[in-house]
Structure formats: structure tokens, C-alpha cells
PDB file of N, CA and C in Angstrom:
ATOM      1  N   UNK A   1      57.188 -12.014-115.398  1.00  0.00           N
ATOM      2  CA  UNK A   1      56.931 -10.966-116.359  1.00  0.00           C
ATOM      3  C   UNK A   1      58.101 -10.826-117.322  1.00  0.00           C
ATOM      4  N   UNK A   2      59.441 -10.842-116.537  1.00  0.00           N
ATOM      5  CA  UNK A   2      60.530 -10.705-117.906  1.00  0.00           C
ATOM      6  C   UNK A   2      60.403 -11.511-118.877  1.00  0.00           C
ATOM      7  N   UNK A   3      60.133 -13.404-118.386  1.00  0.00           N
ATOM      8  CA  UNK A   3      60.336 -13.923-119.444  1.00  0.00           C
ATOM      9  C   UNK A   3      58.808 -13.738-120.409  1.00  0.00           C
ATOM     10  N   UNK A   4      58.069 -13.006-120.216  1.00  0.00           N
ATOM     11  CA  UNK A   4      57.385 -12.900-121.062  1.00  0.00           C
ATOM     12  C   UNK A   4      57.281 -11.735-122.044  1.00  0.00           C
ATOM     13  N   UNK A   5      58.504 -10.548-121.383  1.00  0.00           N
ATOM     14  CA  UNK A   5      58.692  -9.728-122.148  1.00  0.00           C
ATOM     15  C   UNK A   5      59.995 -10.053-123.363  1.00  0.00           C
ATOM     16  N   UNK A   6      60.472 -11.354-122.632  1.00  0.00           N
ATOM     17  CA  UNK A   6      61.644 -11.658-123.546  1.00  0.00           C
ATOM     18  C   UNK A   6      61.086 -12.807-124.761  1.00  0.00           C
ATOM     19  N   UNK A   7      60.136 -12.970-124.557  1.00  0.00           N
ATOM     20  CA  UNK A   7      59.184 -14.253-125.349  1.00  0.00           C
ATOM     21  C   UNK A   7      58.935 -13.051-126.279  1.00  0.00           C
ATOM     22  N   UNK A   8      58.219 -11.920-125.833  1.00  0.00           N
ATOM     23  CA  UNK A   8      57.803 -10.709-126.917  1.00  0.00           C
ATOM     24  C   UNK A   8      59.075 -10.416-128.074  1.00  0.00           C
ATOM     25  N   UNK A   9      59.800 -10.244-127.290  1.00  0.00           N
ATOM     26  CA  UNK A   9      61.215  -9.766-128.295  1.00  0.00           C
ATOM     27  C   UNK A   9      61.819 -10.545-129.084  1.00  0.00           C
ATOM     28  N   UNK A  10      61.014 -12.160-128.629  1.00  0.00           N
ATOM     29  CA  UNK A  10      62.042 -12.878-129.915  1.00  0.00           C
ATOM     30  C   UNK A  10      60.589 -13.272-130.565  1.00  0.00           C
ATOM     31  N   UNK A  11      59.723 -12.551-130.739  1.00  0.00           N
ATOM     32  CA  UNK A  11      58.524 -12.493-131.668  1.00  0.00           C
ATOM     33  C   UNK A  11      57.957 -13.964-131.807  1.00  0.00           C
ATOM     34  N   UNK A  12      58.096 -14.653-130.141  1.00  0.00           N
ATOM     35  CA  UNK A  12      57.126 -16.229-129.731  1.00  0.00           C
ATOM     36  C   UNK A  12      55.837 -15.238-129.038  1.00  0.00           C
ATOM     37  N   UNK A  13      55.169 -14.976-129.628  1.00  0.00           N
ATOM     38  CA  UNK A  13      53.943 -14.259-129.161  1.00  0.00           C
ATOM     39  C   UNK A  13      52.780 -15.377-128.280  1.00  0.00           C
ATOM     40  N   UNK A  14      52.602 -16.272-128.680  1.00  0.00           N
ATOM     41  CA  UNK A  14      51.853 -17.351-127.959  1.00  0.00           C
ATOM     42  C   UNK A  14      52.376 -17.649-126.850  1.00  0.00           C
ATOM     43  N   UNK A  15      53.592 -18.002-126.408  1.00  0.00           N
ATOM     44  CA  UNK A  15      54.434 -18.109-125.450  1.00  0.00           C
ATOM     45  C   UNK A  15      54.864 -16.789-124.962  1.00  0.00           C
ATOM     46  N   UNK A  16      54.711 -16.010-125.250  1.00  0.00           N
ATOM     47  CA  UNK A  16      54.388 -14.387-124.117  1.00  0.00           C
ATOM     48  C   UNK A  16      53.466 -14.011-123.803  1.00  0.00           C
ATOM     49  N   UNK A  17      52.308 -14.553-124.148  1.00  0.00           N
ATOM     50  CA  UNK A  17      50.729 -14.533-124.055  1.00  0.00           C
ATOM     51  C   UNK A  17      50.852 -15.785-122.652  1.00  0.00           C
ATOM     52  N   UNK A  18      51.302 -16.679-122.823  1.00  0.00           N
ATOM     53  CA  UNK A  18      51.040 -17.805-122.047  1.00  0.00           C
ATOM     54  C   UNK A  18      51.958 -17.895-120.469  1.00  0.00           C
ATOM     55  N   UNK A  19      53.356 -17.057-120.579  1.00  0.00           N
ATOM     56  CA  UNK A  19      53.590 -16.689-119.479  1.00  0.00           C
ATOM     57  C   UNK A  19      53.200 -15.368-118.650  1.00  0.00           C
ATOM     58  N   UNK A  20      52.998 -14.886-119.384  1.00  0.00           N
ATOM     59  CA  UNK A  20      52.032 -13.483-118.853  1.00  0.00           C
ATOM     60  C   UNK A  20      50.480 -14.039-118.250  1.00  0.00           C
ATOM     61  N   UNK A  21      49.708 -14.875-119.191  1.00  0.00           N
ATOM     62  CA  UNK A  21      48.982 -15.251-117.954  1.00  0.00           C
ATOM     63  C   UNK A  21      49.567 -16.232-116.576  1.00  0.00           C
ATOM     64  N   UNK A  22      50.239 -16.910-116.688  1.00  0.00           N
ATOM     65  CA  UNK A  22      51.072 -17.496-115.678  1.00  0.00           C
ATOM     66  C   UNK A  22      51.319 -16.893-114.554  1.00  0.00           C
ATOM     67  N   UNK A  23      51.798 -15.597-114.909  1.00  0.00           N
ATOM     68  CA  UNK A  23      52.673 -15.007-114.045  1.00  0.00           C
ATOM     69  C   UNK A  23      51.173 -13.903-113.357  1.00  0.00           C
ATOM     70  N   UNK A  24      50.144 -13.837-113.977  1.00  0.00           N
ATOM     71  CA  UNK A  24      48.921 -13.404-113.180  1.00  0.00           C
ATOM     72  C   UNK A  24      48.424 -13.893-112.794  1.00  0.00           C
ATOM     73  N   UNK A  25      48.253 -15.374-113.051  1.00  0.00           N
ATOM     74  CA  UNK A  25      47.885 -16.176-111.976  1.00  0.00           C
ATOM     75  C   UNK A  25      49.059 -16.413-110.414  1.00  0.00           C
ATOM     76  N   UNK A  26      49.852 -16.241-110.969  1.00  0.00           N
ATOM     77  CA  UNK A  26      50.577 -16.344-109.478  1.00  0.00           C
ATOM     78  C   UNK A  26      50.656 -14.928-108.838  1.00  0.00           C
ATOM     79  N   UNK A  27      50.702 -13.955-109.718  1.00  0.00           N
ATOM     80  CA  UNK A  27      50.678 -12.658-108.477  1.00  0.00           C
ATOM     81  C   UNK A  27      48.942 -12.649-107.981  1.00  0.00           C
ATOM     82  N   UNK A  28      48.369 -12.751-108.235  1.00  0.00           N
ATOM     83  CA  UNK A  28      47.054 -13.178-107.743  1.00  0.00           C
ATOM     84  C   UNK A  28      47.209 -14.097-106.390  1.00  0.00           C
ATOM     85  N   UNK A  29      47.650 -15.138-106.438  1.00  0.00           N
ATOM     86  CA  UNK A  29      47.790 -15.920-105.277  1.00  0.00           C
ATOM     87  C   UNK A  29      49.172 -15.590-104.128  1.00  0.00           C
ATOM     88  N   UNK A  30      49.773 -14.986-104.742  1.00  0.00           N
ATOM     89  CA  UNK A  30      50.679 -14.262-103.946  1.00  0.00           C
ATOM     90  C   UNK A  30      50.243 -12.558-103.096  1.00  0.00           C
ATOM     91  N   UNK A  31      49.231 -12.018-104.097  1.00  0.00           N
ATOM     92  CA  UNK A  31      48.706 -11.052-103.602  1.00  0.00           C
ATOM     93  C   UNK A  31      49.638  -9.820-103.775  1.00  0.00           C
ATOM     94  N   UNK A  32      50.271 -10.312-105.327  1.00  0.00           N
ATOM     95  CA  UNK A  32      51.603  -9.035-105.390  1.00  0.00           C
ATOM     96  C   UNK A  32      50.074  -8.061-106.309  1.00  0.00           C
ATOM     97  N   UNK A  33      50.400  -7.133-105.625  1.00  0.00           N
ATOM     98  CA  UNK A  33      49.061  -5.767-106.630  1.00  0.00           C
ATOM     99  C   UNK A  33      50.542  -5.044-107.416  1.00  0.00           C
ATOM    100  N   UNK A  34      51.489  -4.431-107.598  1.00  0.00           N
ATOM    101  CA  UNK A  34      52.017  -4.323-108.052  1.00  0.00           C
ATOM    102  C   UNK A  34      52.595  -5.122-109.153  1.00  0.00           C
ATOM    103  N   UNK A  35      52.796  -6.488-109.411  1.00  0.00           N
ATOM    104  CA  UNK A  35      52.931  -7.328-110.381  1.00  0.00           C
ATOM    105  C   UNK A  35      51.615  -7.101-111.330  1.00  0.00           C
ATOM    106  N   UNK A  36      50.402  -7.725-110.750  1.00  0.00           N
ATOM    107  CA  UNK A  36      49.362  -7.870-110.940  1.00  0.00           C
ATOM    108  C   UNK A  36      49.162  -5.930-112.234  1.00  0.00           C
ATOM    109  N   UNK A  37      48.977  -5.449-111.596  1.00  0.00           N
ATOM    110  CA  UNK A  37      48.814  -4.179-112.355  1.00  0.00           C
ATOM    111  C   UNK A  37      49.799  -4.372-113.735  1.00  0.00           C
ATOM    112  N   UNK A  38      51.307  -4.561-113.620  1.00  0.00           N
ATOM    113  CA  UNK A  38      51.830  -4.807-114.543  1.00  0.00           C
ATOM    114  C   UNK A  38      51.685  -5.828-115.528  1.00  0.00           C
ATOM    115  N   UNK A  39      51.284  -7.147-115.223  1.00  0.00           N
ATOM    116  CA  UNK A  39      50.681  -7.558-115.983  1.00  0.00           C
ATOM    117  C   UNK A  39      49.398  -7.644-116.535  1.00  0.00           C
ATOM    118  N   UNK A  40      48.714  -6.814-116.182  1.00  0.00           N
ATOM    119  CA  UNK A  40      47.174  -6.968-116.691  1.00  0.00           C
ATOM    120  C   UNK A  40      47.765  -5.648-118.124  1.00  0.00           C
ATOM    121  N   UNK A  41      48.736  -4.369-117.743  1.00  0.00           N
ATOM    122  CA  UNK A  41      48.960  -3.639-118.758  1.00  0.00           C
ATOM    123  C   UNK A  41      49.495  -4.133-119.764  1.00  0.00           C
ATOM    124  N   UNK A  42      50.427  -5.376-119.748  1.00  0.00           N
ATOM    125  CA  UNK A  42      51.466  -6.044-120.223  1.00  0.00           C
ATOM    126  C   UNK A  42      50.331  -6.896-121.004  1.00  0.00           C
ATOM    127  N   UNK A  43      49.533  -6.901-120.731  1.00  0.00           N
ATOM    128  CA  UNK A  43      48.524  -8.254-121.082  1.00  0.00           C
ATOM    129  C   UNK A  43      47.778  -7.530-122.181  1.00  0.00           C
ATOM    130  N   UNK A  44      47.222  -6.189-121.624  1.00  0.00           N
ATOM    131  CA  UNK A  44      46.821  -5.170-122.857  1.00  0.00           C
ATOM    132  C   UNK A  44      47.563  -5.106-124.134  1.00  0.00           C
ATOM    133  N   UNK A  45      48.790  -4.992-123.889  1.00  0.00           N
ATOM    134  CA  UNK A  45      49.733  -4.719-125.224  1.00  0.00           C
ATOM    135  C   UNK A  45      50.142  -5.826-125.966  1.00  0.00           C
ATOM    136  N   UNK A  46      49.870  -7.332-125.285  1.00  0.00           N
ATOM    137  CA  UNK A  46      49.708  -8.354-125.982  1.00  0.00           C
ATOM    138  C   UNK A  46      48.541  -8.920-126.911  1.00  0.00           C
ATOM    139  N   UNK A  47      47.234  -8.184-126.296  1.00  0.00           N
ATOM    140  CA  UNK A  47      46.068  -8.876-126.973  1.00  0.00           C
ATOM    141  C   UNK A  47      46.129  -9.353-128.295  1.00  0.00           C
ATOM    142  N   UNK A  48      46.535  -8.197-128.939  1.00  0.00           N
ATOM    143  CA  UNK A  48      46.239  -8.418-130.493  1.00  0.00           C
ATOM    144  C   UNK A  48      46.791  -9.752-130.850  1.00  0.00           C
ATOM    145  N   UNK A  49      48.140 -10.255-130.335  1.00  0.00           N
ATOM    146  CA  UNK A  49      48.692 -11.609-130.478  1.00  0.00           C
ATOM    147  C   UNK A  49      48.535 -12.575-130.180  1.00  0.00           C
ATOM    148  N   UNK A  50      47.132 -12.480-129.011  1.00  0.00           N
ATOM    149  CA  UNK A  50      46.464 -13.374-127.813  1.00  0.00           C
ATOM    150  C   UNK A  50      45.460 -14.489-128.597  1.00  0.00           C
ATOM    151  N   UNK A  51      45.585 -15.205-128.588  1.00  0.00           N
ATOM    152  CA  UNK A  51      44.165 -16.540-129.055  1.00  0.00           C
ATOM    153  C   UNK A  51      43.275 -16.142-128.229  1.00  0.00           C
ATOM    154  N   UNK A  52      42.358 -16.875-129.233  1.00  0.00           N
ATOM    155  CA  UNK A  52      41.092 -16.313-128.326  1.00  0.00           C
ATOM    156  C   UNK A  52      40.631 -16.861-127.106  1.00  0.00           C
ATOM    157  N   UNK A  53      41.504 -18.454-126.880  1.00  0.00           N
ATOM    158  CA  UNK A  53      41.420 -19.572-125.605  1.00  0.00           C
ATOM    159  C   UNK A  53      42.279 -18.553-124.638  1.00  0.00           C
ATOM    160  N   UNK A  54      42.963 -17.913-125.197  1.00  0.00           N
ATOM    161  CA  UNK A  54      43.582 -17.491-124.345  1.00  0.00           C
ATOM    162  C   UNK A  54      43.253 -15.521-123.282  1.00  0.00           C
ATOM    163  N   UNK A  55      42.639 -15.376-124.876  1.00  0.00           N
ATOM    164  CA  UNK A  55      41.923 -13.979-123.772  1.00  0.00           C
ATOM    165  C   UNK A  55      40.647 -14.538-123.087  1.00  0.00           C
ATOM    166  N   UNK A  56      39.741 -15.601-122.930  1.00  0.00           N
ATOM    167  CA  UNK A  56      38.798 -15.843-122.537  1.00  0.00           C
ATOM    168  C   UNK A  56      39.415 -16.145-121.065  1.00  0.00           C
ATOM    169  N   UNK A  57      40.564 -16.882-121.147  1.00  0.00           N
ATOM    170  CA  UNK A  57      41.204 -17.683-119.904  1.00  0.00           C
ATOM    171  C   UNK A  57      41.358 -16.284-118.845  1.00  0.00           C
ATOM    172  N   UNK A  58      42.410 -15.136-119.798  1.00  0.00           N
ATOM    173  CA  UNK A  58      42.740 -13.781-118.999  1.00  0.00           C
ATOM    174  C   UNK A  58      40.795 -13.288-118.463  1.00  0.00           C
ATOM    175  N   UNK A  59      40.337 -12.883-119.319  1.00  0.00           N
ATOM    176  CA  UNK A  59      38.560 -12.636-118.636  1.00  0.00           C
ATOM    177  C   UNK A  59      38.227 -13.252-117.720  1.00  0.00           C
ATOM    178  N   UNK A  60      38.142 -14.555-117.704  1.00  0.00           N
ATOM    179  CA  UNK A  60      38.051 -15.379-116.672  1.00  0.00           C
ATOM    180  C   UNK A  60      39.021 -15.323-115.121  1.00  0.00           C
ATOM    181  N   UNK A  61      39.994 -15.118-115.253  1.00  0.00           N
ATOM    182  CA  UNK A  61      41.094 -14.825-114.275  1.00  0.00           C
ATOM    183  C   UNK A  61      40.565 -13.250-113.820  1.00  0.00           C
ATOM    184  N   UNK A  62      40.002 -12.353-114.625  1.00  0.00           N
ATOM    185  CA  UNK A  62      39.771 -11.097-114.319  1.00  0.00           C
ATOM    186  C   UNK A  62      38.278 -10.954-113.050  1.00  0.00           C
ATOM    187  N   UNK A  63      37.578 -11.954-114.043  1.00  0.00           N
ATOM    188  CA  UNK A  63      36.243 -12.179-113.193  1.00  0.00           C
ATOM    189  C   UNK A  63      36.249 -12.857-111.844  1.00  0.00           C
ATOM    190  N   UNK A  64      36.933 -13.764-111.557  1.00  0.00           N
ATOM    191  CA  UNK A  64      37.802 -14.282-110.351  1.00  0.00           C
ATOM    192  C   UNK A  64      37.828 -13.478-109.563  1.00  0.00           C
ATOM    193  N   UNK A  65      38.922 -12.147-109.671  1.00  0.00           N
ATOM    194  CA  UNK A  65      39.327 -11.917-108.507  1.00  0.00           C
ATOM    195  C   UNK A  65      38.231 -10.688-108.299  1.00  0.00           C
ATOM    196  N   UNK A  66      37.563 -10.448-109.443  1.00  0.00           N
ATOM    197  CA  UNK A  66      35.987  -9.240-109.267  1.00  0.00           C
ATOM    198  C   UNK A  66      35.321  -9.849-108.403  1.00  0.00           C
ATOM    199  N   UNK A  67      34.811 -11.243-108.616  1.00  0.00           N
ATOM    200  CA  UNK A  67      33.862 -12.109-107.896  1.00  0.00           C
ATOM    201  C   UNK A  67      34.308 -12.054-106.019  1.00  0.00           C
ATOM    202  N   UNK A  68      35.902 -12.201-105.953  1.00  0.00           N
ATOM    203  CA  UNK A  68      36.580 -12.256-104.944  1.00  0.00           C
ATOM    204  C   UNK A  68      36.501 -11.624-103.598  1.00  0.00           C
ATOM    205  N   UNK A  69      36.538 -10.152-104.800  1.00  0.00           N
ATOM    206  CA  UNK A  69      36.598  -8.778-104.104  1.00  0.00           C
ATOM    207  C   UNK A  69      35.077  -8.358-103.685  1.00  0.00           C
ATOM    208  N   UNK A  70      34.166  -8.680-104.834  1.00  0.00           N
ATOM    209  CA  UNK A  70      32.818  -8.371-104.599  1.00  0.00           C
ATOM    210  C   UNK A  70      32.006  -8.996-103.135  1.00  0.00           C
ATOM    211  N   UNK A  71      32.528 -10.727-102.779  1.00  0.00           N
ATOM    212  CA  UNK A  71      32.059 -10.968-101.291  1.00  0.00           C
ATOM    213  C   UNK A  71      32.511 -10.366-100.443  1.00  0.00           C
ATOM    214  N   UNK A  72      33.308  -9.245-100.220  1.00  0.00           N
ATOM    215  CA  UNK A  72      33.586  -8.572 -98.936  1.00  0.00           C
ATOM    216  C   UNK A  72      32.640  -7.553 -99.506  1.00  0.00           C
ATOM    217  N   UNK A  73      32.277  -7.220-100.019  1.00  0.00           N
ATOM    218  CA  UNK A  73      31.243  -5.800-100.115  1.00  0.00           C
ATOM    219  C   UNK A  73      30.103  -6.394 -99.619  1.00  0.00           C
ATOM    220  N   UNK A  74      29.035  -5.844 -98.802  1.00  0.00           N
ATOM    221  CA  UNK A  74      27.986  -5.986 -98.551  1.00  0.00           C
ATOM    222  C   UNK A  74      26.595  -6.025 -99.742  1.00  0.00           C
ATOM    223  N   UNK A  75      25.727  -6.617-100.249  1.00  0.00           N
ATOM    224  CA  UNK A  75      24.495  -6.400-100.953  1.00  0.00           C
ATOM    225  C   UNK A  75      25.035  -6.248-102.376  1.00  0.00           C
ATOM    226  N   UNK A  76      26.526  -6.488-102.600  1.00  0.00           N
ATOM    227  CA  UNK A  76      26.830  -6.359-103.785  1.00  0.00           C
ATOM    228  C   UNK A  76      27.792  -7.401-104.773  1.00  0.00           C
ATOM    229  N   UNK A  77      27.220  -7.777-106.325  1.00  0.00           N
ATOM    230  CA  UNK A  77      27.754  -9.193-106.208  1.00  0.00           C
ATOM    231  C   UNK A  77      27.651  -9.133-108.035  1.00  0.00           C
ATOM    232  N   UNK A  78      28.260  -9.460-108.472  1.00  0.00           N
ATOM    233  CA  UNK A  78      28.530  -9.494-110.132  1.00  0.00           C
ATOM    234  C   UNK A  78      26.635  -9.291-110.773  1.00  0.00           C
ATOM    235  N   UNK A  79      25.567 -10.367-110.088  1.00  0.00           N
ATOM    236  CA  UNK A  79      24.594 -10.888-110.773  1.00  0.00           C
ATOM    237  C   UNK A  79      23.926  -8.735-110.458  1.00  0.00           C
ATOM    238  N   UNK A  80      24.071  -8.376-109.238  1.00  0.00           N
ATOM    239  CA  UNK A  80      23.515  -7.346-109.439  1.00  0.00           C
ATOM    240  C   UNK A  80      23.678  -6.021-110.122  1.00  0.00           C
ATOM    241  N   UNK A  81      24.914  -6.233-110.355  1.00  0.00           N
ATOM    242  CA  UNK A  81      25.759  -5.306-111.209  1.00  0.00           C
ATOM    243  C   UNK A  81      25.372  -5.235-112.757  1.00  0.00           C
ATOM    244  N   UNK A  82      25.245  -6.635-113.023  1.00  0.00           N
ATOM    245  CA  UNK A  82      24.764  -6.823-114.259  1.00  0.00           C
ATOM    246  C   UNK A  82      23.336  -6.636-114.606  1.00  0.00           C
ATOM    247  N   UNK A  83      22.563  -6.709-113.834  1.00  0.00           N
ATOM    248  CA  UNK A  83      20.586  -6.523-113.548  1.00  0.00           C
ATOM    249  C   UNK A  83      20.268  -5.207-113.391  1.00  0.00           C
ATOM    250  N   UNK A  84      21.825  -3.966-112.844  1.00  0.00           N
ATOM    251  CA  UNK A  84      21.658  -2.763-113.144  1.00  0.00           C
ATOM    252  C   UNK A  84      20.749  -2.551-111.140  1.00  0.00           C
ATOM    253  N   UNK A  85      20.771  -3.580-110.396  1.00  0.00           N
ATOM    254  CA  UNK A  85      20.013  -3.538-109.463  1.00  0.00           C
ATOM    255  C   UNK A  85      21.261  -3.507-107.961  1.00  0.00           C
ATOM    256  N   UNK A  86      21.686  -2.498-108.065  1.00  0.00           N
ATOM    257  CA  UNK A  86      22.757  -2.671-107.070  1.00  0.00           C
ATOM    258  C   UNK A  86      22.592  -1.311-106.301  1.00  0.00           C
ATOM    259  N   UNK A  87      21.648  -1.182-105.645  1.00  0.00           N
ATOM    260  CA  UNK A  87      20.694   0.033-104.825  1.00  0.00           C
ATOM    261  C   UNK A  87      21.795   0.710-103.624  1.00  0.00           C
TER     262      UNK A  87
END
């Protein structure tokens, strides 16, 4: 996360976009929720500077760990959420 707040400050915005997702992909697999929170906010305040390969990539990383979380729930699963059919 620093070096992507230090990528921000020397106004390489693509390259603070690109370690910020980095660094959510690894607190993800590390299972840091505290990182993770910080960078998804950190990730907010970058968008506007974000390509669009690159917010699709963050969505995608987002839907991941939804999809993740959703097989431990019982009867409940992205497709039903979206069909509005999640009883």
C-alpha cells in the first residue's frame, strides 16, 4: 500500500493504480481484512486515474472473493442475487 501511496505523490497514477491492485491481490490470499479494507478505500480515491483494464481487473478481483464468500452461504450464490430469486 505505501508504495502505492508514494506512486500517488509523485503523480505516476498508472503505477499507483497497478500496485494497489497488487497489493489486493495479495491481502486477499493472505487473508489480511484489514489491508484489504484499506485498499479497496485507497482504490476508491484512485479511480478517476484508473484505466478502464484496470477497474474491470479491480471488479473482477471484487467478484472473486463475493463468489468466494457466497459458497459458504447456503441456497445463495451471485446467479440468484442477480434473478432477484434468493428466498
Amino acid at each position: 500500500m505505501l508504495i502505492s501511496l508514494y506512486k500517488l505523490k509523485q503523480e505516476e497514477y498508472y503505477d499507483a493504480v497497478e500496485k494497489n491492485l497488487e497489493a489486493l491481490a495479495s491481502s486477499v490470499i493472505l487473508c489480511d481484512n484489514t489491508a484489504f479494507k484499506k485498499l479497496v478505500a485507497l482504490f476508491e480515491t484512485l479511480r478517476e486515474f484508473a484505466r478502464s483494464e484496470q477497474v474491470i481487473r479491480y471488479q473482477t478481483q471484487l467478484k472473486n472473493i463475493l463468489e468466494g464468500v457466497l459458497m459458504d452461504e447456503k441456497d445463495i450464490s451471485l446467479i440468484s442475487i442477480h434473478s432477484g430469486n434468493n428466498d
